[in-house]
C-alpha atoms as a PDB file:
ATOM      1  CA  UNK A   1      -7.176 -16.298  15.492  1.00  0.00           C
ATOM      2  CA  UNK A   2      -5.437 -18.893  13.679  1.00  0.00           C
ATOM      3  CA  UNK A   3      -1.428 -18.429  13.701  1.00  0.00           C
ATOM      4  CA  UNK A   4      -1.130 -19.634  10.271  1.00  0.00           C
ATOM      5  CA  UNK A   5      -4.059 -17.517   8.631  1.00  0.00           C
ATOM      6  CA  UNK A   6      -2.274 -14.571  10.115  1.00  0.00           C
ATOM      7  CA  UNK A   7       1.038 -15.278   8.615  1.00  0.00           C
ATOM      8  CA  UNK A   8      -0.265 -15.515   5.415  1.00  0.00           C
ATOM      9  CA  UNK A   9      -1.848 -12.251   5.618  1.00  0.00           C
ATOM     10  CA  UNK A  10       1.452 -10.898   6.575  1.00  0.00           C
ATOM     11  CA  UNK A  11       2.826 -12.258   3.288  1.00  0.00           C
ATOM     12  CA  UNK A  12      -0.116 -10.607   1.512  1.00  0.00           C
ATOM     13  CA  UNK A  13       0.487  -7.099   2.926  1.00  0.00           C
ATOM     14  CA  UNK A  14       3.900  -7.293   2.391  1.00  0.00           C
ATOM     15  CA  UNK A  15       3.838  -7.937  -1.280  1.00  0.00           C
ATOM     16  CA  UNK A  16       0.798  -5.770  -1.552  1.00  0.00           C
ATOM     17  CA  UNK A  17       3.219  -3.160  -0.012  1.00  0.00           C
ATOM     18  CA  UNK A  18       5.610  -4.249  -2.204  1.00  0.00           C
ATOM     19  CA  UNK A  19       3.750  -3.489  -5.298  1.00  0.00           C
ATOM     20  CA  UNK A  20       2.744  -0.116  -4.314  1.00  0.00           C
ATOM     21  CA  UNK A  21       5.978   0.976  -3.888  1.00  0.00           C
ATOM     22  CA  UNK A  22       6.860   0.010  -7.401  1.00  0.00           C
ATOM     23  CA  UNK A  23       4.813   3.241  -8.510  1.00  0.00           C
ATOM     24  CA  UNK A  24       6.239   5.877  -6.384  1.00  0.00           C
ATOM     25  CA  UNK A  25       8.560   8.216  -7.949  1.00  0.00           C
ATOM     26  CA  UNK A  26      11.894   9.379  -6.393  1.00  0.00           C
ATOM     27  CA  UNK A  27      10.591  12.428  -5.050  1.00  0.00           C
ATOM     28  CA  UNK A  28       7.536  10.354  -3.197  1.00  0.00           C
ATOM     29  CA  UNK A  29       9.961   8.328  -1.792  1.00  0.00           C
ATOM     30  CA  UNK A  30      11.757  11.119   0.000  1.00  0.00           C
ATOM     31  CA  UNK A  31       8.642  12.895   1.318  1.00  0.00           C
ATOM     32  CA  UNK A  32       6.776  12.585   4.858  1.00  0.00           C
ATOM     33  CA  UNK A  33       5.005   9.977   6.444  1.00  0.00           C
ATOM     34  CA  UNK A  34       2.476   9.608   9.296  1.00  0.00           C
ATOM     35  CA  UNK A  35       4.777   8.036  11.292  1.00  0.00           C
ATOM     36  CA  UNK A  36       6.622  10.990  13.143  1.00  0.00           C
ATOM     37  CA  UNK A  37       9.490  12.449  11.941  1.00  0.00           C
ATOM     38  CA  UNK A  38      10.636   9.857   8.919  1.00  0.00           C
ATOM     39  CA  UNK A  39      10.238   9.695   5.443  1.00  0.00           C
ATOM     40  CA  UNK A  40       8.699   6.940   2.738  1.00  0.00           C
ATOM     41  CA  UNK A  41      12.514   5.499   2.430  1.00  0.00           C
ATOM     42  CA  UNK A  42      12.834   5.600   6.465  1.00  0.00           C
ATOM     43  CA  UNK A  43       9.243   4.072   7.162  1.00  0.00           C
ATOM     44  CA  UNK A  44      10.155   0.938   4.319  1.00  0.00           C
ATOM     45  CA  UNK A  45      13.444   0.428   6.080  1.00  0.00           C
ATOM     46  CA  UNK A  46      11.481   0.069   9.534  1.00  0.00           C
ATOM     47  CA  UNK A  47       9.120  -2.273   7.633  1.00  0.00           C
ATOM     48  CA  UNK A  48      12.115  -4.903   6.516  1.00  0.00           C
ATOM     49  CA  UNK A  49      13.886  -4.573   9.503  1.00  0.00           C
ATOM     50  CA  UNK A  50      12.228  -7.702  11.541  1.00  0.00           C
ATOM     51  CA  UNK A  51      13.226  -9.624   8.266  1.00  0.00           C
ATOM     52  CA  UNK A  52      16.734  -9.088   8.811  1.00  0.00           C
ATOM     53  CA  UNK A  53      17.766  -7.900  12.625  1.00  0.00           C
ATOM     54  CA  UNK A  54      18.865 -10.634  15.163  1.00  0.00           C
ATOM     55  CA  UNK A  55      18.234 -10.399  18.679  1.00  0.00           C
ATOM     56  CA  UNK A  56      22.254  -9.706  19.647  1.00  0.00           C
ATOM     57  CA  UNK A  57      21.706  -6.502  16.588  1.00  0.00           C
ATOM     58  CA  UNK A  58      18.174  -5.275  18.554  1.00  0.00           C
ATOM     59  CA  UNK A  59      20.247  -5.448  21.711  1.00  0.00           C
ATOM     60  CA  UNK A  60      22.813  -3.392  20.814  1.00  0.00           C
ATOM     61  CA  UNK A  61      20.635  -0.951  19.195  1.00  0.00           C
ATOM     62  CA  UNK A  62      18.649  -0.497  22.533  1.00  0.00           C
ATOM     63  CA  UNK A  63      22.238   0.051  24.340  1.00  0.00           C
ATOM     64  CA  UNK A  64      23.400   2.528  21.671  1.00  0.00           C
ATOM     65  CA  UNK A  65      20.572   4.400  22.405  1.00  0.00           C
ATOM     66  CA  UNK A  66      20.819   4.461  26.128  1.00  0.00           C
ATOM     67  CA  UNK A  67      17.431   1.934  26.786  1.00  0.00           C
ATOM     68  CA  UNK A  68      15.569   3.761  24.431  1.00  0.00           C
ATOM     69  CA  UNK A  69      13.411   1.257  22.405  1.00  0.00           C
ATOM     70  CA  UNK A  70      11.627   3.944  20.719  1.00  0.00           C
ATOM     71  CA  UNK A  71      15.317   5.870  19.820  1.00  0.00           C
ATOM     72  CA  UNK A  72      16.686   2.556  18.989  1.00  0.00           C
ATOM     73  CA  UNK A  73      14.232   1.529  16.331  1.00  0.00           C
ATOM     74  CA  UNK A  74      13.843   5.280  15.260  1.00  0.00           C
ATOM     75  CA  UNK A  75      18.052   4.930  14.937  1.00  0.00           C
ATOM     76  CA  UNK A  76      17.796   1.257  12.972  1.00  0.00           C
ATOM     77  CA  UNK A  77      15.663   2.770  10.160  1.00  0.00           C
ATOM     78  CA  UNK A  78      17.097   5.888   9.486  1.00  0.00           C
ATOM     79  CA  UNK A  79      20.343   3.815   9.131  1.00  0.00           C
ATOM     80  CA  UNK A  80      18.580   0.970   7.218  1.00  0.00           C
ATOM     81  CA  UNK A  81      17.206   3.831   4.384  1.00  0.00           C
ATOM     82  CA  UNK A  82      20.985   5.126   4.409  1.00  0.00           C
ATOM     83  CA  UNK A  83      22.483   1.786   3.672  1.00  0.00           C
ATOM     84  CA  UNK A  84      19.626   0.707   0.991  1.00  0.00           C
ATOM     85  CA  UNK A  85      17.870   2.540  -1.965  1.00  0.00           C
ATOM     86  CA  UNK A  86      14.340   1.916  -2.788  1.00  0.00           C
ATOM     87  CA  UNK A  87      14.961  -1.106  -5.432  1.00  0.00           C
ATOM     88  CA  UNK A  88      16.754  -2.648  -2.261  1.00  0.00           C
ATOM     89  CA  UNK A  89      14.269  -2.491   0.226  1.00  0.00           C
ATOM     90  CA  UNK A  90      11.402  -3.490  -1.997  1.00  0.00           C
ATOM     91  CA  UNK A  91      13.368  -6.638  -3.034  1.00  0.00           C
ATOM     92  CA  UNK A  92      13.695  -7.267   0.302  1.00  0.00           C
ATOM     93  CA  UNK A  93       9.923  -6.642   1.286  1.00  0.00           C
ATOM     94  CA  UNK A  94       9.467  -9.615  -1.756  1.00  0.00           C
ATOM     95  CA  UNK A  95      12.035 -11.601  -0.272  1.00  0.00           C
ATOM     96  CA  UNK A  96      11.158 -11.625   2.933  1.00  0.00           C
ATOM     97  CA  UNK A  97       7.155 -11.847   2.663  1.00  0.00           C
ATOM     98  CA  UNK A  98       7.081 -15.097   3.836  1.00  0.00           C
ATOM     99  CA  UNK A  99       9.430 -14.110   6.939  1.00  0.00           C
ATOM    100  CA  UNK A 100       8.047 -15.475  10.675  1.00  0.00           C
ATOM    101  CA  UNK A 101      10.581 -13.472  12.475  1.00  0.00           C
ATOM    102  CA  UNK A 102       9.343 -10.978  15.038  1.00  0.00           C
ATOM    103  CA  UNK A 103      10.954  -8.153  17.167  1.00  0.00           C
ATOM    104  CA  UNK A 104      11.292  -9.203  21.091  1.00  0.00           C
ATOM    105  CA  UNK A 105       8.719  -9.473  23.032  1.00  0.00           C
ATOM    106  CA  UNK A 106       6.079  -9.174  19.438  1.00  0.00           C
ATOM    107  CA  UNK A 107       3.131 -11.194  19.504  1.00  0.00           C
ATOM    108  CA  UNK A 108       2.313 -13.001  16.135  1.00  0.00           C
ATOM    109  CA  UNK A 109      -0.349  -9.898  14.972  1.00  0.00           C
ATOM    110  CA  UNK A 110       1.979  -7.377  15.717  1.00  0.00           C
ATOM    111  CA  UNK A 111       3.850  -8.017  11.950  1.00  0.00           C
ATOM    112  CA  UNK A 112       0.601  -7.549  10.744  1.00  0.00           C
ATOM    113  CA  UNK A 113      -0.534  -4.695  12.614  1.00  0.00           C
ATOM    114  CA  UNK A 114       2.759  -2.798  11.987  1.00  0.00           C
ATOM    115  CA  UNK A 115       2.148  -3.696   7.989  1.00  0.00           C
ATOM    116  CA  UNK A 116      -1.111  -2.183   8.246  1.00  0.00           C
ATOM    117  CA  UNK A 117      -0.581   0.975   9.690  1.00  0.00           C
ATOM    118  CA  UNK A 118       3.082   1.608   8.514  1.00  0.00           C
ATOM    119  CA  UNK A 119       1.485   1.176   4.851  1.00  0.00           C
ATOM    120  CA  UNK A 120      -1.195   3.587   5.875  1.00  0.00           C
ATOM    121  CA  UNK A 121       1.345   6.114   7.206  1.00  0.00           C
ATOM    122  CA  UNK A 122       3.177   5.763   3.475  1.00  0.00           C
ATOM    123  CA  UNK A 123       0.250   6.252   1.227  1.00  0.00           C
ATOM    124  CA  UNK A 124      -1.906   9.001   3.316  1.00  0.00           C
ATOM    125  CA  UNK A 125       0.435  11.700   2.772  1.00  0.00           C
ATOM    126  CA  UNK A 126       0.581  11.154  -1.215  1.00  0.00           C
ATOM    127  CA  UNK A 127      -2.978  11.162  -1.931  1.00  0.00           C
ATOM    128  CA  UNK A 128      -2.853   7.190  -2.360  1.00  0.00           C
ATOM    129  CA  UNK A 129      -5.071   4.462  -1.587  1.00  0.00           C
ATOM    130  CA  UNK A 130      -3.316   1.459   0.060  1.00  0.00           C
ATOM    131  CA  UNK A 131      -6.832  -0.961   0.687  1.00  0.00           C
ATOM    132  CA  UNK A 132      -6.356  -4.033   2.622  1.00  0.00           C
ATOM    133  CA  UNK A 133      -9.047  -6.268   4.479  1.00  0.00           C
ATOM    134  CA  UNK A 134     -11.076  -4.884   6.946  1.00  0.00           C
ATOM    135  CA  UNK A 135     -11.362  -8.496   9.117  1.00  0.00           C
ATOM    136  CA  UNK A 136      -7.707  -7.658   9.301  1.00  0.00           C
ATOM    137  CA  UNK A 137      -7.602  -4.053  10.183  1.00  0.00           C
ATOM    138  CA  UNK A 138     -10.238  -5.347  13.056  1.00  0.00           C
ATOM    139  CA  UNK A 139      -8.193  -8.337  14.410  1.00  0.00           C
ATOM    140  CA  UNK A 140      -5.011  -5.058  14.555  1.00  0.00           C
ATOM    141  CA  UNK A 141      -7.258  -3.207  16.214  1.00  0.00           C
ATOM    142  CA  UNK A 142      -8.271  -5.650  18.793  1.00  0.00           C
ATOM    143  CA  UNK A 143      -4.965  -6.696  19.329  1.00  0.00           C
ATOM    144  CA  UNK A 144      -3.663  -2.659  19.725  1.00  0.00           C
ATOM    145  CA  UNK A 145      -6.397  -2.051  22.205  1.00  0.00           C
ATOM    146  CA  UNK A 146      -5.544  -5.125  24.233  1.00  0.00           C
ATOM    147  CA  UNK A 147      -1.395  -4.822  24.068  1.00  0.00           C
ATOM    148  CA  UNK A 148       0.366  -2.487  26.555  1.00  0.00           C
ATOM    149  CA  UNK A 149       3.168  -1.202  23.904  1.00  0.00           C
ATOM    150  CA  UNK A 150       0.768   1.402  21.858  1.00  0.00           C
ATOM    151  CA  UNK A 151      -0.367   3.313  24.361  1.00  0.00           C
ATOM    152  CA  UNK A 152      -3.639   3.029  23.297  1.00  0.00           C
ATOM    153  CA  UNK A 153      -6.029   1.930  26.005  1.00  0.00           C
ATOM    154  CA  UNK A 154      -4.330   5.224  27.530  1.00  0.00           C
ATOM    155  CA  UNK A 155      -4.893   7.767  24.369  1.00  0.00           C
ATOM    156  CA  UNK A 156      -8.007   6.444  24.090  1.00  0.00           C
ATOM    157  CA  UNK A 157      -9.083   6.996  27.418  1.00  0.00           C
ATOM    158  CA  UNK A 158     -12.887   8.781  27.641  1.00  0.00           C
ATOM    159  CA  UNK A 159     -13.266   8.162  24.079  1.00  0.00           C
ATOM    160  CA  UNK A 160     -15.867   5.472  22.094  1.00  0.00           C
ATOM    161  CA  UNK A 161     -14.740   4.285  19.137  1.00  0.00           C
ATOM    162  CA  UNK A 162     -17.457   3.367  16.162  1.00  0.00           C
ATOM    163  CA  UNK A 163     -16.003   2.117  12.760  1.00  0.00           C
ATOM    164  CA  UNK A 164     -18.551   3.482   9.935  1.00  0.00           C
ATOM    165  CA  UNK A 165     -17.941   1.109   7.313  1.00  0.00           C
ATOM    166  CA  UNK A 166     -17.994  -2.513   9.438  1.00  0.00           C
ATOM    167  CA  UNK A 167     -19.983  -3.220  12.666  1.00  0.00           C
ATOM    168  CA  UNK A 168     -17.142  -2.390  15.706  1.00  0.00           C
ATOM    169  CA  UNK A 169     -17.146  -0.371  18.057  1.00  0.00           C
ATOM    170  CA  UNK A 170     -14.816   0.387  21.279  1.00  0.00           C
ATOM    171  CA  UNK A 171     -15.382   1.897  24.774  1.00  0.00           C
ATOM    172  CA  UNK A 172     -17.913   3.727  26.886  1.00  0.00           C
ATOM    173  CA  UNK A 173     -16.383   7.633  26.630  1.00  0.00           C
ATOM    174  CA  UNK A 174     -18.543  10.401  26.254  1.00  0.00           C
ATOM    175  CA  UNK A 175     -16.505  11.410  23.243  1.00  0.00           C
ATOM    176  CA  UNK A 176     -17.231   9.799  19.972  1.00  0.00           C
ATOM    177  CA  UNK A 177     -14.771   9.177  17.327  1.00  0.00           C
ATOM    178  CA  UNK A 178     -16.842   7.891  14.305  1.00  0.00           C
ATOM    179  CA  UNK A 179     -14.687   7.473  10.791  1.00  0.00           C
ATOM    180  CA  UNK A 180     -13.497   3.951   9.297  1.00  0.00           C
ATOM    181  CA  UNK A 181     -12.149   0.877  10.826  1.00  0.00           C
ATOM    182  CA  UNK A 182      -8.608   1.945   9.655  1.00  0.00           C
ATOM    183  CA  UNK A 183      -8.766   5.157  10.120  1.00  0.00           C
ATOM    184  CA  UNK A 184      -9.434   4.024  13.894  1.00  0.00           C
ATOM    185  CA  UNK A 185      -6.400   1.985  14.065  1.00  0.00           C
ATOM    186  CA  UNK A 186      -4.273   4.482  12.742  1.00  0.00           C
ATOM    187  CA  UNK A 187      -5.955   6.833  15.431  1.00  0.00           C
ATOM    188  CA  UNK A 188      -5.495   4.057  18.188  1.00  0.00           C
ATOM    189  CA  UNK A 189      -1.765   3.905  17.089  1.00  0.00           C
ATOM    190  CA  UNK A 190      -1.232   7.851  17.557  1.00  0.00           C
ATOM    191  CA  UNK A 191      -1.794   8.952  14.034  1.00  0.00           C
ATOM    192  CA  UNK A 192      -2.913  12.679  13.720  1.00  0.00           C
ATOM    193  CA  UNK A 193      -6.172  11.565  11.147  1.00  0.00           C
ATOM    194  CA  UNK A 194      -9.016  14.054  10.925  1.00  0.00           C
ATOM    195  CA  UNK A 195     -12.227  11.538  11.785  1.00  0.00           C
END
């Protein structure tokens, strides 16, 4: 896939993002996400942090945090969402939406993919739609079935995938997970979504 198509689709999910964070109210932004244990606020300070960390910042992160990756970026956002309010971070969403910059060891659809589901895990949980492309949610998928850091080739394992709304399907398991193509991404990516 072409490097250049997918960085502009990066800058269209982050201002899309962007924009549908303008609506939330102060009490969505405080309430739970998909994405584990953090809040709206927490997941949109993950989301900007590739626009602003440095390798030498990651690094010391992941020694704070005794080699933890997971701890470290879990760490990063809850301290990002301390240091900047909403207004902040969406400015910097804006700012940033044309931003290149990727976390060690990222390939250039990871931005993308992480876009794509974090916005998911932010809209889910307050009855919002957040739509985006489905040739994009497809190229995420491929690429989180073929990369080693979700997990999913393992959490998927026995399982065959079939997207409802485009024509894509995954794997040879007798157990078949039928729903949309993004619910399937969020499901490859360890969401908890009811397909």
């Amino acid at each position: 896939m072409d490097r250049e198509r997918i960085q502009e689709q990066v800058r269209v999910e982050r201002v899309g993002l962007a924009d549908f964070l303008e609506g939330l109210t102060v009490e969505e932004w405080g309430r739970g996400s998909l994405c584990g244990e953090w809040n709206v606020h927490e997941v949109v300070a993950h989301v900007t942090l590739s626009n602003r960390d440095t390798l030498r910042s990651t690094l010391v992160g992941v020694v704070k945090a005794k080699g933890n990756w997971d701890r470290a970026n879990a760490n990063a956002a809850v301290e990002r969402a301390r240091e900047y309010g909403p207004a902040e971070l969406i400015g910097q969403l804006r700012d940033g939406a044309d931003c290149h910059r990727r976390s060690p060891g990222a390939g250039v659809l990871d931005p993308l993919a992480d876009l794509i589901v974090h916005g998911q895990d932010i809209a889910r949980p307050l009855g919002r739609e957040l739509p985006t492309s489905s040739e994009w949610v497809v190229a995420s998928l491929d690429h989180v079935l073929g990369s080693m850091f979700y997990g999913a080739k393992k959490r998927l394992r026995g399982k065959r995938l079939i997207a409802t709304d485009v024509p894509w399907s995954y794997g040879d398991g007798p157990e078949e997970v039928r729903a949309p193509v993004v619910d399937l991404l969020l499901i490859a990516t360890g969401r908890d979504v009811k397909a």
